[in-house]
N, C-alpha and C. Protein backbone atom coordinates (compact mmCIF):
# COMPACT_ATOMS: atom_id res chain seq x y z
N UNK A 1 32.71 5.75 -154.02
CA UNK A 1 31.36 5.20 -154.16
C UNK A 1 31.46 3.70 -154.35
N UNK A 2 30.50 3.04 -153.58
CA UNK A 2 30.57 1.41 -153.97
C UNK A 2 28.95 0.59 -154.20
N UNK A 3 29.08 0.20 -154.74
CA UNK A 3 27.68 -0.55 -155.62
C UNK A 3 27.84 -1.63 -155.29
N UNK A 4 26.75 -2.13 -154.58
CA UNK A 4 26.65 -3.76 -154.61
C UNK A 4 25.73 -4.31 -154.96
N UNK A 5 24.85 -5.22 -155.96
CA UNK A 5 23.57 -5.36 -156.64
C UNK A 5 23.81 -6.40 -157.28
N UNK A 6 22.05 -6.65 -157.45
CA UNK A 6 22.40 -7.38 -158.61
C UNK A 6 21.51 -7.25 -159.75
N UNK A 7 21.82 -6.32 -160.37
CA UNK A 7 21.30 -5.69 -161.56
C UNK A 7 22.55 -6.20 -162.42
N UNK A 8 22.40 -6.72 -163.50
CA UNK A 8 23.56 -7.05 -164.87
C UNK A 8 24.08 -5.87 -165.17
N UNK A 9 24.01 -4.66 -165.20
CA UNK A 9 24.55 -3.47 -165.70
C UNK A 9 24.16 -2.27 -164.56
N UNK A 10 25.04 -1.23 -164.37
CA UNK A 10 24.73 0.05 -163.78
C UNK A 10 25.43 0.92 -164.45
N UNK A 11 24.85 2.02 -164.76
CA UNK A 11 25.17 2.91 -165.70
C UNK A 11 25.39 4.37 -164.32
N UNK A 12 26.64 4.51 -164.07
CA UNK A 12 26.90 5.98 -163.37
C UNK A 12 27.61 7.24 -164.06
N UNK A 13 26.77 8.39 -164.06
CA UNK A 13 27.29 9.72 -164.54
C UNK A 13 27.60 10.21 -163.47
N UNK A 14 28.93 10.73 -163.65
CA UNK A 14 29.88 11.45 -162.55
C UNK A 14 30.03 13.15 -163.25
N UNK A 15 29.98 14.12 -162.78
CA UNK A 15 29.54 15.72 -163.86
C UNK A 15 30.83 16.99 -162.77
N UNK A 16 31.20 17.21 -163.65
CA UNK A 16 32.27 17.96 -162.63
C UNK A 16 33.38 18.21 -163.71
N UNK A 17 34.71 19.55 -163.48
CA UNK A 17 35.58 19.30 -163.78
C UNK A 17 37.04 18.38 -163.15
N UNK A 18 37.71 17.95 -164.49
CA UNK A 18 38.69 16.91 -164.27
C UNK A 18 39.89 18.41 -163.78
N UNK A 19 40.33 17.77 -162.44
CA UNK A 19 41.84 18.32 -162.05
C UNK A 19 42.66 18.59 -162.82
N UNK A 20 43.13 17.61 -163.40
CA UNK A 20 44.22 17.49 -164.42
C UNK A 20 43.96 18.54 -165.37
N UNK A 21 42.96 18.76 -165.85
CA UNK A 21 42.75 19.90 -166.87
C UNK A 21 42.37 21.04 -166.85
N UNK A 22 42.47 21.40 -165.78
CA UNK A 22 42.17 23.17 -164.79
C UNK A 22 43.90 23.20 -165.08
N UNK A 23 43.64 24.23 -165.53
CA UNK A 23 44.94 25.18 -166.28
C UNK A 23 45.81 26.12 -164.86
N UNK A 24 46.59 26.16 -164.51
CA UNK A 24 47.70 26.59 -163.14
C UNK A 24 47.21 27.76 -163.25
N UNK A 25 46.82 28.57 -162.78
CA UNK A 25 47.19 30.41 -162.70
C UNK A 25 48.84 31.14 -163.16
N UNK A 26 48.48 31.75 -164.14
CA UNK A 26 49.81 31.88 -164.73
C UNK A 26 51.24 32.68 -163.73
N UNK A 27 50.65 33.18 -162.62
CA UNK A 27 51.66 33.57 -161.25
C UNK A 27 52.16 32.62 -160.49
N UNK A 28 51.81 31.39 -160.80
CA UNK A 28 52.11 30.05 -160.16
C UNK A 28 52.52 29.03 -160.55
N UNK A 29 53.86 29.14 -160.83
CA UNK A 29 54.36 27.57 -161.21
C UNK A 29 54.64 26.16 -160.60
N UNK A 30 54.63 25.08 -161.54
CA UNK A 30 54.43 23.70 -161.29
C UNK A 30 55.18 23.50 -160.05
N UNK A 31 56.53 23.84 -159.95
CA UNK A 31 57.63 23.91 -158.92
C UNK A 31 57.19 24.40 -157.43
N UNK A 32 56.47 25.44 -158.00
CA UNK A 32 55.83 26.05 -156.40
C UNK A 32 54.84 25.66 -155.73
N UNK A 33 54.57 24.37 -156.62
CA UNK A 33 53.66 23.71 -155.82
C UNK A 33 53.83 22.44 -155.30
N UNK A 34 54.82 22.03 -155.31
CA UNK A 34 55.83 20.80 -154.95
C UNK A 34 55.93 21.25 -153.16
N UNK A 35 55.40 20.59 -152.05
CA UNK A 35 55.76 20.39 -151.25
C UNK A 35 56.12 19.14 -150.46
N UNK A 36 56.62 19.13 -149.04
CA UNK A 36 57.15 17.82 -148.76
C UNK A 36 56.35 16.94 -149.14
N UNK A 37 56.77 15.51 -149.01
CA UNK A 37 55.32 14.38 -149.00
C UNK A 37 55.11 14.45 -148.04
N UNK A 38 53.80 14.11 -147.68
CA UNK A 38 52.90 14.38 -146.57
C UNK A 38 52.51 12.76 -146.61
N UNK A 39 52.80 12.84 -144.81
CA UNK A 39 52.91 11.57 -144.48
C UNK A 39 51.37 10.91 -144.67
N UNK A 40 51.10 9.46 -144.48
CA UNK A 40 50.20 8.82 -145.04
C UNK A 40 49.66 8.43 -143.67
N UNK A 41 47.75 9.06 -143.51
CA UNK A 41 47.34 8.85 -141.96
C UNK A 41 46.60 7.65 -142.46
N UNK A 42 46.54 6.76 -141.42
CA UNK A 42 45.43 5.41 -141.66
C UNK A 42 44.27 5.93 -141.38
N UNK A 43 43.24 5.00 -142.35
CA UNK A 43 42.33 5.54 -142.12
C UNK A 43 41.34 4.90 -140.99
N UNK A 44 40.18 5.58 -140.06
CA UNK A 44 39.71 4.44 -139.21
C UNK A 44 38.96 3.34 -139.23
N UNK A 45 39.14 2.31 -139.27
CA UNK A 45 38.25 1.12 -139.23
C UNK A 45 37.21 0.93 -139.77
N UNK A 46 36.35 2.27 -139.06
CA UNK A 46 34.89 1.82 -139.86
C UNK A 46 34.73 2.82 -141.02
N UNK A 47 35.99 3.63 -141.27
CA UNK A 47 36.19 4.30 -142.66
C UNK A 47 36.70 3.40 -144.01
N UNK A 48 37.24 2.48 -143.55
CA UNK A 48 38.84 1.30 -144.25
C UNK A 48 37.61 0.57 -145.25
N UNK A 49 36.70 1.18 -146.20
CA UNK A 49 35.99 -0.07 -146.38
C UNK A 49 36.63 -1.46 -147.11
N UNK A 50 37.92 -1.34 -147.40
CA UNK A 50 38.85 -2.07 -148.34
C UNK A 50 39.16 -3.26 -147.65
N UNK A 51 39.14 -2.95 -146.67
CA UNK A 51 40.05 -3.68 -145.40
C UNK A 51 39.19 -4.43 -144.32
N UNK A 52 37.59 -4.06 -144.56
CA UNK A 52 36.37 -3.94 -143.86
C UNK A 52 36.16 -6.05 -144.28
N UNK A 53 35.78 -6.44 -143.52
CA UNK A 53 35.03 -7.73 -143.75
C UNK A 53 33.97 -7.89 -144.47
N UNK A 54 33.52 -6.85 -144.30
CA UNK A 54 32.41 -7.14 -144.97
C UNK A 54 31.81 -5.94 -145.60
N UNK A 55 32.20 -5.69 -147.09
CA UNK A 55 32.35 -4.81 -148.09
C UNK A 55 31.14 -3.25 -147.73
N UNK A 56 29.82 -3.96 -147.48
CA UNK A 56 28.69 -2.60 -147.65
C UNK A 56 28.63 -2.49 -145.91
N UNK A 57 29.32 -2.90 -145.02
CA UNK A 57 29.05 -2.77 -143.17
C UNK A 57 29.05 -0.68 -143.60
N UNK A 58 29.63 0.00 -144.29
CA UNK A 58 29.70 1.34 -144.38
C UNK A 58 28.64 1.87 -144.70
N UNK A 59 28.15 1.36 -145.72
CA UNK A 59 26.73 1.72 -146.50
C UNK A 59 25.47 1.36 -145.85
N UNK A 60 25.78 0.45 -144.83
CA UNK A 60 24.70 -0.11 -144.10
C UNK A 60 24.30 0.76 -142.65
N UNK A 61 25.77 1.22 -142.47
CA UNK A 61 25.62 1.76 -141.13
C UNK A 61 25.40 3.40 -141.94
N UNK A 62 26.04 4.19 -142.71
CA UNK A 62 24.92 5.13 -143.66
C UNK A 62 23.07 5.22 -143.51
N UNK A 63 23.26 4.20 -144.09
CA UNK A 63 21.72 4.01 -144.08
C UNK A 63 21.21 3.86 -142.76
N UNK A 64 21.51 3.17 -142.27
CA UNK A 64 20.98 3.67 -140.70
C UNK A 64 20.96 4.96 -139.86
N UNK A 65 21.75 5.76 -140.23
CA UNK A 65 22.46 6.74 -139.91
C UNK A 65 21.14 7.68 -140.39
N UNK A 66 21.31 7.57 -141.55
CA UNK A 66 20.51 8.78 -142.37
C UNK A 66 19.36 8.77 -142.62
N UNK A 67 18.81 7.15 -143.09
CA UNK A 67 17.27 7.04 -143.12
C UNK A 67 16.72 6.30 -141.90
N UNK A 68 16.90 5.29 -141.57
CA UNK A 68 16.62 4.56 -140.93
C UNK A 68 16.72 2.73 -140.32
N UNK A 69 16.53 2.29 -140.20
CA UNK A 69 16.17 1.14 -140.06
C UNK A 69 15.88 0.43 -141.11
N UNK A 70 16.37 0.74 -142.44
CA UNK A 70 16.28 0.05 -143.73
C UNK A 70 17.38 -0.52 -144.50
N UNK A 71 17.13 -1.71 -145.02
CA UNK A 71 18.36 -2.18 -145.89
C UNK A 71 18.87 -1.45 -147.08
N UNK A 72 20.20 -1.65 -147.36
CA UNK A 72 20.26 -1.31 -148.40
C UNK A 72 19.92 -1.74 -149.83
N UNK A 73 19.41 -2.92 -149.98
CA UNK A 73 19.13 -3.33 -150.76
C UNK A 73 17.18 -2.69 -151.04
N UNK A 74 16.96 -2.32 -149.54
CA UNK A 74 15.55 -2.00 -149.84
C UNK A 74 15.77 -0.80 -150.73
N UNK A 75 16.58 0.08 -150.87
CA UNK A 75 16.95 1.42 -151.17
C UNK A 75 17.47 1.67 -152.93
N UNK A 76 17.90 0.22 -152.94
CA UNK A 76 18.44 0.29 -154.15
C UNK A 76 17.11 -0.27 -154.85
N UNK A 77 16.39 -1.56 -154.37
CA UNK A 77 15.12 -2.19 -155.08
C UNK A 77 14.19 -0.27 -155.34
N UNK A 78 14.31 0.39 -154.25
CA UNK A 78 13.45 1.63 -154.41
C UNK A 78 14.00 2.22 -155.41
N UNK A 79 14.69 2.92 -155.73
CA UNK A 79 15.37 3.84 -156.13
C UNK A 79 15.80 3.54 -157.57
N UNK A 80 16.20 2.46 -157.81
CA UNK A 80 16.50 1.74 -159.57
C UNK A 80 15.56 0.90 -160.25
N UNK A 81 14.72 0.57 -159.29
CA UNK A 81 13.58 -0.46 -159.99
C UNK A 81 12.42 0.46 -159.70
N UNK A 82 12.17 0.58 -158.55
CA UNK A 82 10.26 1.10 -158.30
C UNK A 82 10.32 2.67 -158.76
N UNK A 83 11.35 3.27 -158.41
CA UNK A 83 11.63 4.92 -158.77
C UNK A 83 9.79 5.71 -158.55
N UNK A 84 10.02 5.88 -157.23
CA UNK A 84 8.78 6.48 -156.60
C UNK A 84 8.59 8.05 -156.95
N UNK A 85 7.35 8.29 -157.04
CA UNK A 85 6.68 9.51 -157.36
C UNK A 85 7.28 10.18 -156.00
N UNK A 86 7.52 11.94 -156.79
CA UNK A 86 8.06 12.75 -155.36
C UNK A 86 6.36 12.48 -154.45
N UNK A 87 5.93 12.79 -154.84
CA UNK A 87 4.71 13.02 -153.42
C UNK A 87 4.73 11.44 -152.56
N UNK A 88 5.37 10.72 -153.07
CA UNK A 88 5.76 8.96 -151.99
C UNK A 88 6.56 9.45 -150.80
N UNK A 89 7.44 10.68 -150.79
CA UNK A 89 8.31 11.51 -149.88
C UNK A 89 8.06 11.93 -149.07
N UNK A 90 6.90 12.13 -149.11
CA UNK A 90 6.05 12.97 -147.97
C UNK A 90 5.06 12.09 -147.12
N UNK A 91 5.20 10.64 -147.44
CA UNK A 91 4.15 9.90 -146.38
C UNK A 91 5.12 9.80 -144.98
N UNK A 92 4.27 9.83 -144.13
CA UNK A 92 5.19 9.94 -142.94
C UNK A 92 6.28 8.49 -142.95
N UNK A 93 7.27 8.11 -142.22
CA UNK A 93 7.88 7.20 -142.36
C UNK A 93 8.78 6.84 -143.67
N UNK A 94 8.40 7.42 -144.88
CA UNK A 94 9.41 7.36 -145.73
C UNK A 94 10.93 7.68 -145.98
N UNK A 95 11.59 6.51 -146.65
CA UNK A 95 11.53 5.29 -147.50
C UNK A 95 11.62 4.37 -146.74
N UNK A 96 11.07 4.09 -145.56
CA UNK A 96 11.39 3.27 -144.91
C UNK A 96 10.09 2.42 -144.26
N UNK A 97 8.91 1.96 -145.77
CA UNK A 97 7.52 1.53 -146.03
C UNK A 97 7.80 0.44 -146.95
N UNK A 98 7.40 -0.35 -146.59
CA UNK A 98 6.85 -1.53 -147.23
C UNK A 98 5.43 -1.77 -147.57
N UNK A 99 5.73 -2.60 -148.70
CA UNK A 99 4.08 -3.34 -149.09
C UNK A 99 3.36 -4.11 -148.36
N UNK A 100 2.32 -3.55 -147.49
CA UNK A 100 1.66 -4.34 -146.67
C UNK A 100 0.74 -5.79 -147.56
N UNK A 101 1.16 -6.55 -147.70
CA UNK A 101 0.52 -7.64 -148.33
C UNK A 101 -0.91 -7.98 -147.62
N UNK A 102 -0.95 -8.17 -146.10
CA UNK A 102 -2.29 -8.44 -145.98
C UNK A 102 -3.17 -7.64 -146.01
N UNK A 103 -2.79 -6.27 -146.50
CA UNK A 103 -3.93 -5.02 -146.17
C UNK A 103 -4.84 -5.55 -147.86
N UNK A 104 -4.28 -6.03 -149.14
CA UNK A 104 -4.65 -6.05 -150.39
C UNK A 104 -5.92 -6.62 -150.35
N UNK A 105 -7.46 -6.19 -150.94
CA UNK A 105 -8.32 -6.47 -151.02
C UNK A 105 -8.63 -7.39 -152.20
N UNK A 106 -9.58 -8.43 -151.72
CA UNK A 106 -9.70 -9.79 -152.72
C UNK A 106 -10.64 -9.20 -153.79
N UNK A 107 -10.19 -10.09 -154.79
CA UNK A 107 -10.42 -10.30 -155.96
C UNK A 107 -12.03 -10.57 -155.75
N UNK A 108 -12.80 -9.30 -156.74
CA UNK A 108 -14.37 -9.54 -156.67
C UNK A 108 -14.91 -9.61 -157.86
N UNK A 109 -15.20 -10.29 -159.04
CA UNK A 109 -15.48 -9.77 -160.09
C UNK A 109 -17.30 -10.44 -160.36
N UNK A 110 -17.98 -10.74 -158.82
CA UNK A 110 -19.54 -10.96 -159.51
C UNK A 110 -20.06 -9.87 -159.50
N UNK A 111 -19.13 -8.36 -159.02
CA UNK A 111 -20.14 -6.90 -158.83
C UNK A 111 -19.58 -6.49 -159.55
N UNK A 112 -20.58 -6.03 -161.18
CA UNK A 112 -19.69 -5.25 -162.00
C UNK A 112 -20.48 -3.69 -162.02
N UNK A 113 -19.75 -2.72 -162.14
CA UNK A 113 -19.79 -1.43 -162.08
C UNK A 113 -20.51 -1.01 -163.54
N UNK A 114 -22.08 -1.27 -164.04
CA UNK A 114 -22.35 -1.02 -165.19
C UNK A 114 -21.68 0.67 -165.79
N UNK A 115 -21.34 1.81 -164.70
CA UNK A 115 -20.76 2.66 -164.83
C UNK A 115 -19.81 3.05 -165.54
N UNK A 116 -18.89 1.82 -164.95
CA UNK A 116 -17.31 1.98 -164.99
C UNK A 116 -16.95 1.02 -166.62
N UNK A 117 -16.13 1.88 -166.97
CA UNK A 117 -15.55 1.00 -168.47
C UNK A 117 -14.56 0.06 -168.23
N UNK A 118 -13.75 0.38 -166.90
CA UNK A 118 -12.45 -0.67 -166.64
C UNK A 118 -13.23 -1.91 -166.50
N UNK A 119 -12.72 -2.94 -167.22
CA UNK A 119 -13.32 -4.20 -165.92
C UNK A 119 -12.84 -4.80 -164.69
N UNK A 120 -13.64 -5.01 -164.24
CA UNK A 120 -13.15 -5.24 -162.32
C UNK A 120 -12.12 -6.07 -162.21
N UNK A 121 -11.34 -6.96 -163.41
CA UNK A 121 -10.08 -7.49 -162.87
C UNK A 121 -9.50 -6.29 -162.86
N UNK A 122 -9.78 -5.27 -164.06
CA UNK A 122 -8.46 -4.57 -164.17
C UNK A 122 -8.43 -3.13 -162.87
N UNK A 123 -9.76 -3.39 -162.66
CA UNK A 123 -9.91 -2.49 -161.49
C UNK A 123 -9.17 -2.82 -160.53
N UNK A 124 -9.02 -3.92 -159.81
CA UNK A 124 -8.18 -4.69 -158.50
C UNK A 124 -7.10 -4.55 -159.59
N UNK A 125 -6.19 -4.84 -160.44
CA UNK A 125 -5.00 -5.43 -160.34
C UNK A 125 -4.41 -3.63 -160.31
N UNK A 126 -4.89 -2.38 -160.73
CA UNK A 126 -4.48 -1.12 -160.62
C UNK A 126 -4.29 -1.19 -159.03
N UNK A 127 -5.69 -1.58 -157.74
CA UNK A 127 -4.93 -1.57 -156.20
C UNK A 127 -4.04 -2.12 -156.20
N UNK A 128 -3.50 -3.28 -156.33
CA UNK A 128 -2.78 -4.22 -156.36
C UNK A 128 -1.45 -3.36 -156.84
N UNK A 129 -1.07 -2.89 -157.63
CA UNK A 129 -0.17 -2.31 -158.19
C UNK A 129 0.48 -0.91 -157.38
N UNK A 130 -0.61 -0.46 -157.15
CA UNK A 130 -0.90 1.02 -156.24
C UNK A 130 -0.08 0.75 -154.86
N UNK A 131 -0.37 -0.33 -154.35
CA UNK A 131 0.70 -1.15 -153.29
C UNK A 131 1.59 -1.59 -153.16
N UNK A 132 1.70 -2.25 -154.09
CA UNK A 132 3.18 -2.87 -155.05
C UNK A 132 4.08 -1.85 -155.19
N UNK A 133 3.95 -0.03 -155.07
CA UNK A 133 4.99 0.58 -156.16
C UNK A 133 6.34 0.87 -154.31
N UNK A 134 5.32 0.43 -153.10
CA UNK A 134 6.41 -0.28 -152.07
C UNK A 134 7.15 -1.09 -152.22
N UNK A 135 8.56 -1.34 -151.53
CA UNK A 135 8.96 -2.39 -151.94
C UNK A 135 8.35 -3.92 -150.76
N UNK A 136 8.36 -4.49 -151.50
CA UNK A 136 8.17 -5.72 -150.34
C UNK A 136 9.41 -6.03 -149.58
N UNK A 137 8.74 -6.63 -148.63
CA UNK A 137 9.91 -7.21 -147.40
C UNK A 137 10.68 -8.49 -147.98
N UNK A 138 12.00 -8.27 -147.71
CA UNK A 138 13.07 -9.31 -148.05
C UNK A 138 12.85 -10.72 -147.63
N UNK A 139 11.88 -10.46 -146.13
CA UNK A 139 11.36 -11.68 -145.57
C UNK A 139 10.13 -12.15 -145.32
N UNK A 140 9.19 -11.20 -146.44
CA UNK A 140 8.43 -11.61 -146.61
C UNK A 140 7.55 -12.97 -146.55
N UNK A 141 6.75 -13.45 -145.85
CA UNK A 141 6.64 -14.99 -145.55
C UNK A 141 5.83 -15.44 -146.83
N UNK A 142 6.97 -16.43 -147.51
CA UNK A 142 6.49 -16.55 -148.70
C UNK A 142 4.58 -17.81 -149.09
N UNK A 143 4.39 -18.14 -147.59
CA UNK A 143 3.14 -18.60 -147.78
C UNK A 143 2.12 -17.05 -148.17
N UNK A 144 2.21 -16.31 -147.20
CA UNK A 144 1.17 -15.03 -147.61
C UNK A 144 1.29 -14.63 -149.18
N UNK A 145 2.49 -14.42 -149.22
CA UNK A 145 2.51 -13.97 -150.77
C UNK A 145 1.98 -14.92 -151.66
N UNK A 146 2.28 -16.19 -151.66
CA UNK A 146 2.08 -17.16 -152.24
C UNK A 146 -0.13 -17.25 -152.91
N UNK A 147 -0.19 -16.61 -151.74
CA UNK A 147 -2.05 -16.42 -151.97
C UNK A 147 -2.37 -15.59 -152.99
N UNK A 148 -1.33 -14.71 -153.40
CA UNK A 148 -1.68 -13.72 -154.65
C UNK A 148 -1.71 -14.24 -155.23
N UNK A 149 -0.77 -15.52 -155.82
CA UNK A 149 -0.58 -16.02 -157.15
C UNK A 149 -2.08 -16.35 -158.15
N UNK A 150 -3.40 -16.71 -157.58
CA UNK A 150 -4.13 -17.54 -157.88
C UNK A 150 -4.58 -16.49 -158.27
N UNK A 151 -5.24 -15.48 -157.66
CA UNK A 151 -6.02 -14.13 -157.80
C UNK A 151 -5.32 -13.06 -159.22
N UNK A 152 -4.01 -13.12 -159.17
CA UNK A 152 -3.16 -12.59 -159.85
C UNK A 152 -3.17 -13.23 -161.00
N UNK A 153 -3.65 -13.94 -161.32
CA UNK A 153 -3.47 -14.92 -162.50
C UNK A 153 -5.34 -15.20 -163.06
N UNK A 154 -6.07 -15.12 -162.37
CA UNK A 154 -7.55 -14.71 -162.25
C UNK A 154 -7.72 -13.67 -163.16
N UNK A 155 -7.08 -12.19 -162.31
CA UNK A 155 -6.82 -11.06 -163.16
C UNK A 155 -6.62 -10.64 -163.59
N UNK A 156 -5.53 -11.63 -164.76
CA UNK A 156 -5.03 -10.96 -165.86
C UNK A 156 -5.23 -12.02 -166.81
N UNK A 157 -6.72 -12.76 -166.14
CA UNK A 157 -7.50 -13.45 -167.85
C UNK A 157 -6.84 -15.12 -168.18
N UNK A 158 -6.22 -15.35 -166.85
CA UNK A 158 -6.10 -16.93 -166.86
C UNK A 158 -7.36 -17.77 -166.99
N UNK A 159 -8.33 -17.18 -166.71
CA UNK A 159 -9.60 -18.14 -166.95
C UNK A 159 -10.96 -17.04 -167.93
N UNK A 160 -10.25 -15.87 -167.93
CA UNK A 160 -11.47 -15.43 -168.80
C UNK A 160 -10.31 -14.50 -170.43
N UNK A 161 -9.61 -14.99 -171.23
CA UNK A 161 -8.81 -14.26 -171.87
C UNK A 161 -9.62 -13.24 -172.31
N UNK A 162 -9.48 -12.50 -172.67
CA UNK A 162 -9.79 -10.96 -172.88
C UNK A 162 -10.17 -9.72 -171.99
N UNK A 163 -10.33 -10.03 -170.91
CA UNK A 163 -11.08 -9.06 -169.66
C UNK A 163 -9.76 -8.05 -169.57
N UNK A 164 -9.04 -8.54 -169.36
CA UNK A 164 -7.22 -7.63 -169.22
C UNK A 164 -6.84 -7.37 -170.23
N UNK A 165 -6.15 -6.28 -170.95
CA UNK A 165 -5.36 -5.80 -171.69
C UNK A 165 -4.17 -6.42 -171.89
N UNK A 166 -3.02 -6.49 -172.72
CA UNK A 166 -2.07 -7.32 -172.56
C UNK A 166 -1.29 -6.45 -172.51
N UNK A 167 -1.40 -5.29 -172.80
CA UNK A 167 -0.42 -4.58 -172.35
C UNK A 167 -0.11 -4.37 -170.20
N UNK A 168 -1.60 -4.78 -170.11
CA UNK A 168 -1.67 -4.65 -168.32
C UNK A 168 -1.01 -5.86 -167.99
N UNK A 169 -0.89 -6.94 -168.49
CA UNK A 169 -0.30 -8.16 -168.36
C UNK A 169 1.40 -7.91 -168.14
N UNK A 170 1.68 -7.18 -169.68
CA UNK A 170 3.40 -6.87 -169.61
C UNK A 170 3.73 -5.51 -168.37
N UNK A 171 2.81 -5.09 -167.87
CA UNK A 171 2.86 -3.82 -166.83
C UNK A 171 2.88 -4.60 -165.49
N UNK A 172 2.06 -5.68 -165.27
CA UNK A 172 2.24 -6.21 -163.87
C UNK A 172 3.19 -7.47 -164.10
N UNK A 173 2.99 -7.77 -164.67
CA UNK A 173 4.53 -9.08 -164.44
C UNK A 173 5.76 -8.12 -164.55
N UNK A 174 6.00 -7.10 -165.08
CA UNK A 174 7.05 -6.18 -165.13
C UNK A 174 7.30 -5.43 -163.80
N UNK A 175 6.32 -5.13 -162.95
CA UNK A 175 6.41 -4.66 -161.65
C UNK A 175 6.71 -5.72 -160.28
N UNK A 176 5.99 -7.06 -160.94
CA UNK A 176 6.04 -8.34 -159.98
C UNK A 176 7.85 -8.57 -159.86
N UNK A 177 7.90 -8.76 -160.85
CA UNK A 177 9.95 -8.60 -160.49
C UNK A 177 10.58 -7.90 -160.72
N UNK A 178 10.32 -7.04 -159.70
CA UNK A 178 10.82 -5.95 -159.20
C UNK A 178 10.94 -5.98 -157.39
N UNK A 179 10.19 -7.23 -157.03
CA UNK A 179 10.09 -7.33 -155.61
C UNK A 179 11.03 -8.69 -155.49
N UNK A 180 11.34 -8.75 -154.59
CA UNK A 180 11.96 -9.47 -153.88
C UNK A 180 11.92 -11.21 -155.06
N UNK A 181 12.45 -12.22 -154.93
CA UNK A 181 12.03 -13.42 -155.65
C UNK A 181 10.83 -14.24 -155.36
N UNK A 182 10.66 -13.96 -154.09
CA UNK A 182 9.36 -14.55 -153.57
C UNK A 182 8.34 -14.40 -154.51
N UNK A 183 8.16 -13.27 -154.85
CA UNK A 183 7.21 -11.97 -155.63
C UNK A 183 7.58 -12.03 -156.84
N UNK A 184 8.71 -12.01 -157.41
CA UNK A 184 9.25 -12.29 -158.77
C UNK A 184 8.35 -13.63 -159.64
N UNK A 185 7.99 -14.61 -158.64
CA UNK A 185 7.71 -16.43 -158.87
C UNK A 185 6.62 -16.25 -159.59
N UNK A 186 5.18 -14.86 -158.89
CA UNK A 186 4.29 -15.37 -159.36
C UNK A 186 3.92 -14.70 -161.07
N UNK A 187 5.21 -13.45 -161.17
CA UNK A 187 5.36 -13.00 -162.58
C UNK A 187 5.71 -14.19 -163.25
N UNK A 188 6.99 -15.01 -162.93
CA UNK A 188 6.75 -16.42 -163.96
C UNK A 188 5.93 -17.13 -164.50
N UNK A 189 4.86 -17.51 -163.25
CA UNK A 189 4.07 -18.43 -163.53
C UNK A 189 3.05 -17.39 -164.42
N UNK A 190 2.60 -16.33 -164.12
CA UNK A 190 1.93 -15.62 -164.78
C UNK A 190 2.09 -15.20 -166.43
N UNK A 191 3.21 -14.87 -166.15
CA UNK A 191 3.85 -15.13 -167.92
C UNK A 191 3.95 -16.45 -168.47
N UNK A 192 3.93 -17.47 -167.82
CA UNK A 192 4.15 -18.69 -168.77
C UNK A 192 2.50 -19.05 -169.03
N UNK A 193 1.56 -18.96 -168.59
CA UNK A 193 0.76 -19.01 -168.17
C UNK A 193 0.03 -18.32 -169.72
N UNK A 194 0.67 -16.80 -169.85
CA UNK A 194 0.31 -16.16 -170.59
C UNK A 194 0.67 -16.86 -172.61
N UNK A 195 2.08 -17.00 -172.16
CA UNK A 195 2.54 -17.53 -173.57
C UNK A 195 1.86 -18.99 -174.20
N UNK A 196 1.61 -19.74 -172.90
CA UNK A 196 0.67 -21.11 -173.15
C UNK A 196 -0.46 -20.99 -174.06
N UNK A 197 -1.29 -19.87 -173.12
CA UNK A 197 -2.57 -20.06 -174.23
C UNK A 197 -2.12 -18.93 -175.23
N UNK A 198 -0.83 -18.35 -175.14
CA UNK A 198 -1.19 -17.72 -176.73
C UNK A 198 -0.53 -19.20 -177.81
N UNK A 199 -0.05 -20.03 -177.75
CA UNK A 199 0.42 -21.54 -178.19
C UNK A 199 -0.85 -22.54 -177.94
């Protein structure tokens, strides 16, 4: 198995018994199981990952193999950071969906829902999120993304403090980097943003 990331820590459980400590069958001794050495086959090329130029070319061509047309890094951002609901499994094309950024609907808050108890930032920043639990594209063009920032920062009470929860605050800057760095930027500014006016 080989890991390439960049997460500061990965924690792997391996569950099985150890060889070494499976006890011989008592009709069978150590001796009788001594045969010649068995010669040493190379392994092929695009098996050698040791020897490979370029460490994950195995894991990459895997992933192509098995899912699709996806990076591995999209797989790992899925799988250790976003950790998708089973029913995400079943949209056609999965895991191999991204966050459509221009589909996200703008920020409306002069129609308020006398109905509804959420308030309408916190109403949009739940779509917003609902989209987000995709991963974004690696190449994402960071002008488009860049348009959330203002709206995103709107909605979590940069100009009206109290409308957002702060716990919704530590829930979406916590999901914002989780995407790519492009996407990571506007959790910064959003958190500093946040600690300012609590100072």
């Amino acid at each position: 198995m080989m890991i390439v990331t960049w997460l500061p820590r990965v924690t792997v459980a391996i569950y099985g018994e150890l060889v070494s400590d499976t006890a011989l069958p008592k009709q069978v001794s150590a001796a009788s199981l001594i045969s010649e050495p068995i010669p040493r086959t190379p392994l092929p090329s695009y098996l050698d990952v040791a020897q490979a130029p370029n460490l994950v070319s195995l894991a990459n061509s895997l992933c192509e193999e098995c899912v699709g047309p996806v990076s591995t890094l999209h797989l790992l951002r899925l799988m250790f950071l976003l950790k998708p609901a089973d029913s995400d499994w079943e949209i056609p094309g999965y895991p191999v969906k991204y966050a459509d950024i221009g589909s996200l609907p703008d920020l409306c808050i002069d129609i308020v829902d006398e109905g509804d108890p959420i308030h309408p930032k916190q109403r949009w920043l739940e779509q917003i999120m609902e989209e987000l639990r995709f991963p974004v594209k690696d190449g994402e063009n960071e002008e488009t993304v860049g348009l959330l920032a203002i709206p995103i920062g709107r909605a979590l009470g940069m100009d009206e403090p109290g409308a957002v929860k702060h716990a919704w605050l530590s829930h979406v800057v916590s999901n914002l980097c989780k995407h790519p760095p492009v996407v990571a930027k506007i959790a910064f500014v959003c958190n500093l943003h946040f600690h300012l006016r609590l100072n």
